[in-house]
C-alpha atoms as a PDB file:
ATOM      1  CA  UNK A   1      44.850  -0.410-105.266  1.00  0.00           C
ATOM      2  CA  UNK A   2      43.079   1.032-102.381  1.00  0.00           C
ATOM      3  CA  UNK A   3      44.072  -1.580-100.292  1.00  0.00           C
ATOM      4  CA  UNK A   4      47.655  -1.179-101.324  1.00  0.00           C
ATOM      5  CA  UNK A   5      46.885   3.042-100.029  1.00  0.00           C
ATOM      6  CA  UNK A   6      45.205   2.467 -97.112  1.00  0.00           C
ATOM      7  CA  UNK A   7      48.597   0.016 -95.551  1.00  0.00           C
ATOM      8  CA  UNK A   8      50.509   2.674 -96.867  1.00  0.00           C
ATOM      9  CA  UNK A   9      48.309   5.374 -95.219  1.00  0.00           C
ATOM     10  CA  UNK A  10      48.642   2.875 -91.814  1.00  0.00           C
ATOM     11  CA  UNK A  11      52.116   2.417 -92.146  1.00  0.00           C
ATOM     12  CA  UNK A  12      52.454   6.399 -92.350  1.00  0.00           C
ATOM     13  CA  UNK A  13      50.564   6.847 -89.503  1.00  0.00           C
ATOM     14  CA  UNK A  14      52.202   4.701 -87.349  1.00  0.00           C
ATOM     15  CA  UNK A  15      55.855   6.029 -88.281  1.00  0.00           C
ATOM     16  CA  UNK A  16      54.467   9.655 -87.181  1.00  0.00           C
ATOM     17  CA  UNK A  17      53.154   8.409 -84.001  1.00  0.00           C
ATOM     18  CA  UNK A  18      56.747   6.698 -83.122  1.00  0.00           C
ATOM     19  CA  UNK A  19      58.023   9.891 -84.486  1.00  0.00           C
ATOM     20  CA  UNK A  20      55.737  11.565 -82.385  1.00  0.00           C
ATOM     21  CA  UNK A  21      56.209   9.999 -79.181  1.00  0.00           C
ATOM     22  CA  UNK A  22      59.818   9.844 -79.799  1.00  0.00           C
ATOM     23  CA  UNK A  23      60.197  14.078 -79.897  1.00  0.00           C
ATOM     24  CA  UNK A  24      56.971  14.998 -77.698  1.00  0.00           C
ATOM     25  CA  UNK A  25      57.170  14.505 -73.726  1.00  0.00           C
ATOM     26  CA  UNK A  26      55.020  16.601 -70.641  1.00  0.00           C
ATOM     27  CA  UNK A  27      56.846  17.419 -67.893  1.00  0.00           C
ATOM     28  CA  UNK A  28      54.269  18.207 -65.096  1.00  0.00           C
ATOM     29  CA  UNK A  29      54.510  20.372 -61.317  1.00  0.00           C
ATOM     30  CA  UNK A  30      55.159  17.495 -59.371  1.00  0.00           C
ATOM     31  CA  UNK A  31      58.608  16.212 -61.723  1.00  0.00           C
ATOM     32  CA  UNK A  32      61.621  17.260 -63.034  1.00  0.00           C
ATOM     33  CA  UNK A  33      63.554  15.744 -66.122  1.00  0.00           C
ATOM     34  CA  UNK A  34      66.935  15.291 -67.515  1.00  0.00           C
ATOM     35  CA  UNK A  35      67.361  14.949 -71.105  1.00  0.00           C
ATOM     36  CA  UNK A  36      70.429  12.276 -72.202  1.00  0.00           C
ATOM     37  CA  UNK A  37      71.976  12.278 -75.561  1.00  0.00           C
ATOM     38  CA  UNK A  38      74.380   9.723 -76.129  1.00  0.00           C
ATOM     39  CA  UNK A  39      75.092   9.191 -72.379  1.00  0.00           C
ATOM     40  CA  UNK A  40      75.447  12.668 -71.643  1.00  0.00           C
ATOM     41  CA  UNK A  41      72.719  15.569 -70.038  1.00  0.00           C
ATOM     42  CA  UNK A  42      71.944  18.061 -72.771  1.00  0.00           C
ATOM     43  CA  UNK A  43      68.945  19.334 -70.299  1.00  0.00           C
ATOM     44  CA  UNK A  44      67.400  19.694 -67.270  1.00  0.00           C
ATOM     45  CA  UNK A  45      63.733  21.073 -67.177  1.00  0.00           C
ATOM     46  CA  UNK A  46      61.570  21.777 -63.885  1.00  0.00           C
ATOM     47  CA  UNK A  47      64.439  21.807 -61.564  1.00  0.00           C
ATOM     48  CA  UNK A  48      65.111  24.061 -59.251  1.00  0.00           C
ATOM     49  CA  UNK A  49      67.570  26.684 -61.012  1.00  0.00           C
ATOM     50  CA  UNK A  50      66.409  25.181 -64.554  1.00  0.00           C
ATOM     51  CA  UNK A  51      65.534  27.463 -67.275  1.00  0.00           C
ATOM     52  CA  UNK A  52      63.088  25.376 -68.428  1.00  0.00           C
ATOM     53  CA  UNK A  53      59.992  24.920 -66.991  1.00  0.00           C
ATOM     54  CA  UNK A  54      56.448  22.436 -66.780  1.00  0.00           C
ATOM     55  CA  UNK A  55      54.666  21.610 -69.711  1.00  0.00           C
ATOM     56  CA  UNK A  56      55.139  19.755 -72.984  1.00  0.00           C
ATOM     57  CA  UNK A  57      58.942  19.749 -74.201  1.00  0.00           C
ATOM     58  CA  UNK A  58      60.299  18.682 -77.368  1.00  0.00           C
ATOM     59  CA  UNK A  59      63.736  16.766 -78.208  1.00  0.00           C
ATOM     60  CA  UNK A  60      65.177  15.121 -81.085  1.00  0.00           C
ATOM     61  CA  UNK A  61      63.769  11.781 -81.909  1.00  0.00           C
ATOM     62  CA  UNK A  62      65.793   8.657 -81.030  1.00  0.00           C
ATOM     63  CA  UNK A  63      68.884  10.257 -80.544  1.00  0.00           C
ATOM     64  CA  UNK A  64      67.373  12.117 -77.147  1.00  0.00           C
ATOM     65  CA  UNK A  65      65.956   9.777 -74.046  1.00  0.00           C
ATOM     66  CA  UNK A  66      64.460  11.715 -70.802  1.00  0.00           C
ATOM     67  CA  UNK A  67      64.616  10.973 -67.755  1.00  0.00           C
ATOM     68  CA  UNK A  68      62.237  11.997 -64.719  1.00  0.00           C
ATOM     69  CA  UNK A  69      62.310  12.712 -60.761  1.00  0.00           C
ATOM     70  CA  UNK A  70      59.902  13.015 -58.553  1.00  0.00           C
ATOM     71  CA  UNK A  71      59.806  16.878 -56.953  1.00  0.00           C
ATOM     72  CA  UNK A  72      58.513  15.386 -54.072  1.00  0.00           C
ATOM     73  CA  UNK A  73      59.510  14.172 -50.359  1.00  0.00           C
ATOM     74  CA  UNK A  74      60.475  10.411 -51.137  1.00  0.00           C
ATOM     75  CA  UNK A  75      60.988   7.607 -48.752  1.00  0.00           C
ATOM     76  CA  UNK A  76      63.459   5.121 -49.270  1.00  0.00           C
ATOM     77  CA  UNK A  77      62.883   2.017 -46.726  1.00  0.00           C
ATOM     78  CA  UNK A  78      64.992  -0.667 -45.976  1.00  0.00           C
ATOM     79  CA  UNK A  79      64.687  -4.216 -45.434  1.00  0.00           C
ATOM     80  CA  UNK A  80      64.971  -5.786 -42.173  1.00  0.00           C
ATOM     81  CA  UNK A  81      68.400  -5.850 -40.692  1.00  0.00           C
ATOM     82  CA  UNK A  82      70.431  -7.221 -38.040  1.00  0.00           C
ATOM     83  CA  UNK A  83      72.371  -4.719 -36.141  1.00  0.00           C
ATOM     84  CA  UNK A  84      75.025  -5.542 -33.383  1.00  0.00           C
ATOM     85  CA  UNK A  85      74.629  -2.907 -30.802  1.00  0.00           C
ATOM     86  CA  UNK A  86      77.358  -1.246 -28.725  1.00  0.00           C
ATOM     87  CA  UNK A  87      76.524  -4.020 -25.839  1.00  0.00           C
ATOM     88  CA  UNK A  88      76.563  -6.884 -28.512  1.00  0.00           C
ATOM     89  CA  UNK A  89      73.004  -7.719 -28.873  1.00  0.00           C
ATOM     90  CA  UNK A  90      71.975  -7.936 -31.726  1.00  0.00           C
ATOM     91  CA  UNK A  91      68.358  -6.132 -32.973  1.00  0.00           C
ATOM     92  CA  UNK A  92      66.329  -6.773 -36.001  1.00  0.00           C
ATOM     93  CA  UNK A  93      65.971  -2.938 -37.478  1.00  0.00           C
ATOM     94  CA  UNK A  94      63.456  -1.811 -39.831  1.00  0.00           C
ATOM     95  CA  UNK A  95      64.195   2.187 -40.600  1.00  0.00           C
ATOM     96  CA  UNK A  96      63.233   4.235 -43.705  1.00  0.00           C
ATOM     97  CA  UNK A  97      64.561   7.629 -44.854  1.00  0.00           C
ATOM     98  CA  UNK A  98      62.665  10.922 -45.901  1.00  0.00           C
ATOM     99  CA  UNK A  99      64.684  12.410 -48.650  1.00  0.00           C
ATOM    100  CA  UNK A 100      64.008  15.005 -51.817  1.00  0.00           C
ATOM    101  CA  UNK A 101      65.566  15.426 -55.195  1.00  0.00           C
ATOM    102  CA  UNK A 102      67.296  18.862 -55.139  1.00  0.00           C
ATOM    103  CA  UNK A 103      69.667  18.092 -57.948  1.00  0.00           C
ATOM    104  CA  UNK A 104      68.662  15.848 -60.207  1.00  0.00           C
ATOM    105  CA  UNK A 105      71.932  16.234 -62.392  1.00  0.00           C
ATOM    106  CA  UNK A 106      73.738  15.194 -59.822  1.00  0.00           C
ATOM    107  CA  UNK A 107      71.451  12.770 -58.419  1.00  0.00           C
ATOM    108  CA  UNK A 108      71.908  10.810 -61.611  1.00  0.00           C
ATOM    109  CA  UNK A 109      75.847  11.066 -61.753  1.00  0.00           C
ATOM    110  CA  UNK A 110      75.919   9.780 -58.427  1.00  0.00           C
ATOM    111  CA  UNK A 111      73.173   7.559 -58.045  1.00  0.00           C
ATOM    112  CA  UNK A 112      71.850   6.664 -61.311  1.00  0.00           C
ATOM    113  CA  UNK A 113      68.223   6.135 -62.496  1.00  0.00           C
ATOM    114  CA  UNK A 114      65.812   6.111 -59.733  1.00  0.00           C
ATOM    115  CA  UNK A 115      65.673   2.137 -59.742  1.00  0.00           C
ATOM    116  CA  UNK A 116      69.283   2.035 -59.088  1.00  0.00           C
ATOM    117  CA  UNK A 117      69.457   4.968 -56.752  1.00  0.00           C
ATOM    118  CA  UNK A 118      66.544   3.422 -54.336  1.00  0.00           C
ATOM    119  CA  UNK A 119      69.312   0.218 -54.133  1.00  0.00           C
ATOM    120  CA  UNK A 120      72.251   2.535 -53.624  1.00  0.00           C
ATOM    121  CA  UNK A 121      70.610   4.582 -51.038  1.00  0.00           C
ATOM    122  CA  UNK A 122      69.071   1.883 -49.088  1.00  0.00           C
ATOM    123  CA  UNK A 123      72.991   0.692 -48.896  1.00  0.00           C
ATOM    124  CA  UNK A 124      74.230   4.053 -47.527  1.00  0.00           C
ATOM    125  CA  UNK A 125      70.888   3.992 -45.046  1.00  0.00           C
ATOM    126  CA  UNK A 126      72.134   0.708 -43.352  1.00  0.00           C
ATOM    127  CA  UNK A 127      75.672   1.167 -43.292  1.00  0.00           C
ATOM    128  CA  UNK A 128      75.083   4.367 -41.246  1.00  0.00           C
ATOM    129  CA  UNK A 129      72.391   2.627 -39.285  1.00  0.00           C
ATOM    130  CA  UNK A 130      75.057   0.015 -38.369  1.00  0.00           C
ATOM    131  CA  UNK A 131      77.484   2.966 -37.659  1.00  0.00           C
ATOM    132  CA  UNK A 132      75.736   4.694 -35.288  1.00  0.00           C
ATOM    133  CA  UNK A 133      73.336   2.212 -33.369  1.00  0.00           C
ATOM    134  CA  UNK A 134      77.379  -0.082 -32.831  1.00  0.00           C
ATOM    135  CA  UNK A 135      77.991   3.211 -30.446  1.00  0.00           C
ATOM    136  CA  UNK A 136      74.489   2.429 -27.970  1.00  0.00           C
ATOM    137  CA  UNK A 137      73.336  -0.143 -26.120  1.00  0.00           C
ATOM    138  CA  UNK A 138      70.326  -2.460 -27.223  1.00  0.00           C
ATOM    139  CA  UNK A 139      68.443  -1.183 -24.127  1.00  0.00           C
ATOM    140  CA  UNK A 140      69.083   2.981 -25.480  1.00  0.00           C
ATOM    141  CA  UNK A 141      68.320   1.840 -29.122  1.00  0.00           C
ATOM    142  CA  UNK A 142      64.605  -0.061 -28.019  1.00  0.00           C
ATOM    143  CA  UNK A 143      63.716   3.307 -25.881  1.00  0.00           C
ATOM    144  CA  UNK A 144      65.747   6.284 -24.342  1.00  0.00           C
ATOM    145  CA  UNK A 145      68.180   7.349 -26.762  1.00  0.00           C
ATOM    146  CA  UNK A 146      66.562   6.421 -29.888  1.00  0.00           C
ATOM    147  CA  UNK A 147      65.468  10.150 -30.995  1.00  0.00           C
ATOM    148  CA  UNK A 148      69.117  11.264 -30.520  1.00  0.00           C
ATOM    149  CA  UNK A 149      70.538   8.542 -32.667  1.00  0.00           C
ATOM    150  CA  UNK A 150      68.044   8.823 -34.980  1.00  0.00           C
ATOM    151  CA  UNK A 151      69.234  12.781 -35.335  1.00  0.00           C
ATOM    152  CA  UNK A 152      72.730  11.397 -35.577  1.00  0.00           C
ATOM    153  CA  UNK A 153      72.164   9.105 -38.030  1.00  0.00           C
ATOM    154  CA  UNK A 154      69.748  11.617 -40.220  1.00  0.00           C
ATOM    155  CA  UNK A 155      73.653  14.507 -39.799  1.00  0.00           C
ATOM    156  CA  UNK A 156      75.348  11.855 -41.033  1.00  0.00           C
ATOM    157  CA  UNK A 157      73.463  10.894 -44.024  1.00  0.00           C
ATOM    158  CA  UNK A 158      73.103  14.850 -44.812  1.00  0.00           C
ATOM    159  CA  UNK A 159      76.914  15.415 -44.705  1.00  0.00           C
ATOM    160  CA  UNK A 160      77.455  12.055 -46.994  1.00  0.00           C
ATOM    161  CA  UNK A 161      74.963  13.869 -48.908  1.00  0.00           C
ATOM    162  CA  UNK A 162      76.807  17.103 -49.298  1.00  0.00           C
ATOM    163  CA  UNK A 163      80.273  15.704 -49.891  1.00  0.00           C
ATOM    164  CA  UNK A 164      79.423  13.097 -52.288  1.00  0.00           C
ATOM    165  CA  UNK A 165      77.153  15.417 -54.377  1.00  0.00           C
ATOM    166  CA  UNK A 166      74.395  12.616 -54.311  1.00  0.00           C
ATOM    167  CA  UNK A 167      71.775  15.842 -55.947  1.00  0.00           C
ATOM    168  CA  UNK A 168      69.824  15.131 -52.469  1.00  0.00           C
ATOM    169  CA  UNK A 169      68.144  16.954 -49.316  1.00  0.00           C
ATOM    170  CA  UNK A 170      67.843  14.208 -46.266  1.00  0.00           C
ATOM    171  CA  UNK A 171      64.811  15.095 -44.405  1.00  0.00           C
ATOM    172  CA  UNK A 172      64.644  12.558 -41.805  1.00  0.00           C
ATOM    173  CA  UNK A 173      65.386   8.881 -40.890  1.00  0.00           C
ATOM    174  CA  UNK A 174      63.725   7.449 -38.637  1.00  0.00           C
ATOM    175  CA  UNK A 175      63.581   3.509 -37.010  1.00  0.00           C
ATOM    176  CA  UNK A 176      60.024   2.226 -37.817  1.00  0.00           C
ATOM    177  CA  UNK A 177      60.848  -1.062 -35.898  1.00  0.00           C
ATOM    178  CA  UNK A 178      64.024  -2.348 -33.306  1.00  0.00           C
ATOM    179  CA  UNK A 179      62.875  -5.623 -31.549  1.00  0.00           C
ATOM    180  CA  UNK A 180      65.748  -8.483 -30.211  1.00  0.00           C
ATOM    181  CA  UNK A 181      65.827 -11.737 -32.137  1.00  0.00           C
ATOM    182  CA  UNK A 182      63.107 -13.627 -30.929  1.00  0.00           C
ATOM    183  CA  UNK A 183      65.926 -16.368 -29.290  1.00  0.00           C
ATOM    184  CA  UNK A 184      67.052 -13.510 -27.285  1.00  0.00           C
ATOM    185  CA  UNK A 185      64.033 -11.514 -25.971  1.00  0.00           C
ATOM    186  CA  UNK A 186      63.413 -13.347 -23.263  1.00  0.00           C
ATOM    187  CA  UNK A 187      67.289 -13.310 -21.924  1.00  0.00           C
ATOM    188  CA  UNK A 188      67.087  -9.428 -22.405  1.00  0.00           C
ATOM    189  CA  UNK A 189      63.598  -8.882 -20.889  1.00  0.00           C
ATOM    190  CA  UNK A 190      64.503 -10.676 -17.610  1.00  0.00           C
ATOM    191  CA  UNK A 191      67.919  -9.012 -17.476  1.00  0.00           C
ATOM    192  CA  UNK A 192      66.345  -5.698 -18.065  1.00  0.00           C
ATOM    193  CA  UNK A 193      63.641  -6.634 -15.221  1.00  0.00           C
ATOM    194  CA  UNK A 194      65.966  -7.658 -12.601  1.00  0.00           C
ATOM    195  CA  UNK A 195      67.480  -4.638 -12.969  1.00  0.00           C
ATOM    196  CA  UNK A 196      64.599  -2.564 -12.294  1.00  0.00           C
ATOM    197  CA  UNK A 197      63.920  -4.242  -9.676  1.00  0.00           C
ATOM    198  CA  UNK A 198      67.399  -3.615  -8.451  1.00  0.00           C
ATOM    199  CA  UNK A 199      66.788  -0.038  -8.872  1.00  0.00           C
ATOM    200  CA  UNK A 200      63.270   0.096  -7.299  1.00  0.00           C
ATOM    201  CA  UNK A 201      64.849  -1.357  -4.052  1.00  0.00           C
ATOM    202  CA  UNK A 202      67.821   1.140  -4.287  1.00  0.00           C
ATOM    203  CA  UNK A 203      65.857   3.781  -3.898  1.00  0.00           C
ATOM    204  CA  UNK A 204      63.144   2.347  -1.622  1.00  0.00           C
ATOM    205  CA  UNK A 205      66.285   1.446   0.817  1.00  0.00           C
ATOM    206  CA  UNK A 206      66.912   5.748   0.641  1.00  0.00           C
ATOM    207  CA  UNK A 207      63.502   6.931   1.395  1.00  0.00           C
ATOM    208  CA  UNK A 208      63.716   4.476   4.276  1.00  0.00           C
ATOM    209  CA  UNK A 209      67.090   5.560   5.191  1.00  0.00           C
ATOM    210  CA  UNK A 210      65.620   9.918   4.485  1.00  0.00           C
ATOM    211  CA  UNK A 211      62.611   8.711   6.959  1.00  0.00           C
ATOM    212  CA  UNK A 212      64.612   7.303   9.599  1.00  0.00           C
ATOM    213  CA  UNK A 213      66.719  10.325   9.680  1.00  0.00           C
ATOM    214  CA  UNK A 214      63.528  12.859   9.208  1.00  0.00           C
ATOM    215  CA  UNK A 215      61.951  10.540  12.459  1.00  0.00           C
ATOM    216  CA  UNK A 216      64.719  10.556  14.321  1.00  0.00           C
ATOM    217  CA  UNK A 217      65.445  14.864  13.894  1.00  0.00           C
ATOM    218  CA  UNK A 218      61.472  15.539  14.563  1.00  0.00           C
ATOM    219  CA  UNK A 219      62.089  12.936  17.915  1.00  0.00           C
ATOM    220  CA  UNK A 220      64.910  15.341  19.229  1.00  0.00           C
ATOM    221  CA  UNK A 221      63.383  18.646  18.834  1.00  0.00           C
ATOM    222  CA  UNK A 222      60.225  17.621  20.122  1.00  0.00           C
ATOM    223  CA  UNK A 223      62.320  16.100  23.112  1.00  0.00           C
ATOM    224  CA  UNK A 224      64.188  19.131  23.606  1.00  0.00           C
ATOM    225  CA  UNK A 225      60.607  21.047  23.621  1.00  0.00           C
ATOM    226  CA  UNK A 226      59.067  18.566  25.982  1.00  0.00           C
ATOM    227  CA  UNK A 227      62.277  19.099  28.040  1.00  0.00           C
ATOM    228  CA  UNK A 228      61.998  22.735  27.925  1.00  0.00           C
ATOM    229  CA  UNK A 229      57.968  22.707  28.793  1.00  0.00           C
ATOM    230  CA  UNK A 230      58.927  19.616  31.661  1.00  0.00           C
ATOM    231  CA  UNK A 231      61.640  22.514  33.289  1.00  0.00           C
ATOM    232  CA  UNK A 232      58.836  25.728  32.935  1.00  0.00           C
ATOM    233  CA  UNK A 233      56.366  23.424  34.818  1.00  0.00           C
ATOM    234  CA  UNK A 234      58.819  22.721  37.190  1.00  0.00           C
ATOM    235  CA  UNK A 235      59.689  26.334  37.883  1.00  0.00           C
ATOM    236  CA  UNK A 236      56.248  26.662  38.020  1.00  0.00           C
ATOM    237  CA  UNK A 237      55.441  24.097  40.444  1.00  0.00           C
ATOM    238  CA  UNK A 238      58.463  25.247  42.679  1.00  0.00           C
ATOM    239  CA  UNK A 239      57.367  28.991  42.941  1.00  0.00           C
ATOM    240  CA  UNK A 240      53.473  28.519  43.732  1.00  0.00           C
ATOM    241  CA  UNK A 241      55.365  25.588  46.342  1.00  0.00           C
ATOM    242  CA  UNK A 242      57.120  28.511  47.968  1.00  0.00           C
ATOM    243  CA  UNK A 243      54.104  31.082  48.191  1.00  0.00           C
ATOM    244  CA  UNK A 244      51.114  28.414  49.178  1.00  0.00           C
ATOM    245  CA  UNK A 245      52.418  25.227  51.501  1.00  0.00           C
ATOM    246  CA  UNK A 246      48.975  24.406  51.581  1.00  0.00           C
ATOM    247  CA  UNK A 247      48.510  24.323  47.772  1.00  0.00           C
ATOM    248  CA  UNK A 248      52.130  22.138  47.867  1.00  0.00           C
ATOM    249  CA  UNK A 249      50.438  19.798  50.252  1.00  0.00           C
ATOM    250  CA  UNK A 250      47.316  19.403  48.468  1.00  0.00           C
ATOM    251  CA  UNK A 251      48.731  18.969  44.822  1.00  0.00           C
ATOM    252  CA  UNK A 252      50.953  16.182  46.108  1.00  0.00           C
ATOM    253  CA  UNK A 253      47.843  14.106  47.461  1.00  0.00           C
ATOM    254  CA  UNK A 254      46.515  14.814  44.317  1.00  0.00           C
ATOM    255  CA  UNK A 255      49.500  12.709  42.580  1.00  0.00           C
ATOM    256  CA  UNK A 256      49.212  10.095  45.353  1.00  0.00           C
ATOM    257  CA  UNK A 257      45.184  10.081  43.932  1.00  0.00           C
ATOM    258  CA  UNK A 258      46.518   9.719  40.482  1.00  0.00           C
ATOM    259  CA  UNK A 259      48.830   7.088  41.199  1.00  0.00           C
ATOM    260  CA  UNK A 260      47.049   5.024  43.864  1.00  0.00           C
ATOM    261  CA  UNK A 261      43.450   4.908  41.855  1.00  0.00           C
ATOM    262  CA  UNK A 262      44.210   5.875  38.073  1.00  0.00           C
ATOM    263  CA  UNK A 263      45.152   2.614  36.698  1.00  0.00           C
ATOM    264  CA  UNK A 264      42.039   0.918  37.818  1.00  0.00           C
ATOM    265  CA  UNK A 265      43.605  -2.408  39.171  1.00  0.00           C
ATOM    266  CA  UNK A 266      44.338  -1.602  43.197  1.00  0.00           C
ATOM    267  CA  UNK A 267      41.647  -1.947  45.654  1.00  0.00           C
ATOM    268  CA  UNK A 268      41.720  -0.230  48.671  1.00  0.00           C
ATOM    269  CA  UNK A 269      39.461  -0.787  51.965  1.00  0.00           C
ATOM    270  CA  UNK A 270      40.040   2.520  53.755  1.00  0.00           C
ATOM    271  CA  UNK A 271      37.905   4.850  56.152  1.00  0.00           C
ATOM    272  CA  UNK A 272      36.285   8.051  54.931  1.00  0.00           C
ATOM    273  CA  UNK A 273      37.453  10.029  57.556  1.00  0.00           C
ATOM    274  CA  UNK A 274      41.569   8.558  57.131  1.00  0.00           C
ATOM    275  CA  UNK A 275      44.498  11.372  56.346  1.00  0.00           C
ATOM    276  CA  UNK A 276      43.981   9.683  52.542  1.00  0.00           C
ATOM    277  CA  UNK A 277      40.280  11.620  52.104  1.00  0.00           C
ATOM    278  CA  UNK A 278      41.603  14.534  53.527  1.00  0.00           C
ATOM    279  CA  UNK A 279      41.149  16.645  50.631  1.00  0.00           C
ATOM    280  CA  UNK A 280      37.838  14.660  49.773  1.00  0.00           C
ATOM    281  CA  UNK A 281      34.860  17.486  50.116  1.00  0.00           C
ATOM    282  CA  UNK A 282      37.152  20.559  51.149  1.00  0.00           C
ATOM    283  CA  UNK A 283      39.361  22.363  49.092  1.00  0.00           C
ATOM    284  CA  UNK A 284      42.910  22.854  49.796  1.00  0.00           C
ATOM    285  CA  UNK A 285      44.010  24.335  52.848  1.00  0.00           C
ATOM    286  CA  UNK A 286      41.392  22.703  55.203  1.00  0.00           C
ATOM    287  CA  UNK A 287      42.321  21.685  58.260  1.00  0.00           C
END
């Protein structure tokens, strides 16, 4: 007999733990929960505009499910890809996207549960990967314009977003990884090479062009100066000529000094007292 009560006792106890567990649930800070009755929201509780807030909830035993979201930023990454850029190369992309849960009602119409929304999501990620990095070149996508696409991608996602009610806020999307096909790095590397080498000796060819030209205008002005300093000596020369014939005579033995004796190489066997010394030991204007 008290065998008999204590399974019964058991069997009671179990029943009002199903029962339990069936009507009690805790809805923390960090989630937010939809309550389904045959297929169809009754509730919503911790989401933003809900009347219900955190803490433990109660709903009718096995006739009542609920569901929860996470309140927080969420990434949703996607498998490798291949992507045919705008140039027809094709890259191997790995991207994820930073997203949040603003409506989970309509996060759950659109997407489903959060197991089916990750696959749904990481469909919509890739088709408007492939929709926006078709429009660039493999080159832009690996470096200069991959922040810009990036943004484009992350506008498009929002506005698919807003007019599909998906219940969600894109945050960002970003391109973890973009390398060629390992068949065609190589190809791409030396084409991308050759062409920077191309445009090194472009512009080495104008800075030798620009110093040519900057050469050739500093040559004429200072030939035009040493032109106009040549002509000033000259007037010079020609008006101390005209006061001093002696100083006229003795500058021009002076030049035929210069240019018998400066270069070294002449020899000369002459005597000391010749016309050529005549300026040796007296100054100018000796007789």
């Amino acid at each position: 007999m008290n065998q008999s009560r204590l399974t019964l006792y058991g069997i009671i106890a179990a029943a009002v733990l199903v029962v339990a567990s069936q009507t009690f649930y805790v809805v923390d800070q960090t989630h937010q929960a939809l309550v389904i009755r045959v297929g169809e929201i009754v509730r919503v509780v911790n989401a933003p505009g809900a009347d219900d807030g955190p803490g433990l909830k109660v709903k009718i035993p096995f006739f009542e499910s609920r569901i929860l979201f996470d309140k927080r930023n969420l990434t949703q990454e996607t498998t490798e890809e291949e992507i045919t850029a705008g140039n027809k190369e094709r890259l191997v992309v790995d991207a994820f996207l930073r997203y949040r849960i603003s409506d989970p009602q309509r996060f759950y119409t659109a997407l489903g549960d959060s197991k089916t929304a990750e696959a749904r999501l990481e469909q919509r990620l890739n088709a408007a990967l492939r929709e926006q990095l078709g429009t660039a070149d493999s080159e832009e996508i690996i470096s200069s314009k991959r922040g810009a696409l990036m943004a484009a991608t992350r506008a498009n996602l929002a506005r698919q977003a807003q007019t599909s009610r998906l219940g969600i806020e894109v945050i960002d999307v970003r391109i973890r990884r973009a390398d060629l096909p390992a068949a065609n790095q190589t190809a791409v590397f030396e084409r991308m090479r050759t062409a920077r080498l191309q445009e090194a000796t472009r512009i080495r060819a104008e800075g030798e062009q620009k110093r040519k030209e900057i050469v050739a205008a500093a040559t004429g002005e200072a030939e035009t100066i040493r032109g106009e300093g040549d002509a000033e000596r000259a007037k010079l020369f020609a008006s101390s000529f005209g006061k001093d014939p002696n100083f006229a005579s003795f500058y021009r033995s002076m030049q035929a000094y210069e240019a018998s004796m400066g270069q070294g190489d002449a020899t000369l066997v002459l005597s000391p007292d010749s016309a050529f010394f005549k300026y040796f030991g007296r100054g100018p204007g000796a007789n």
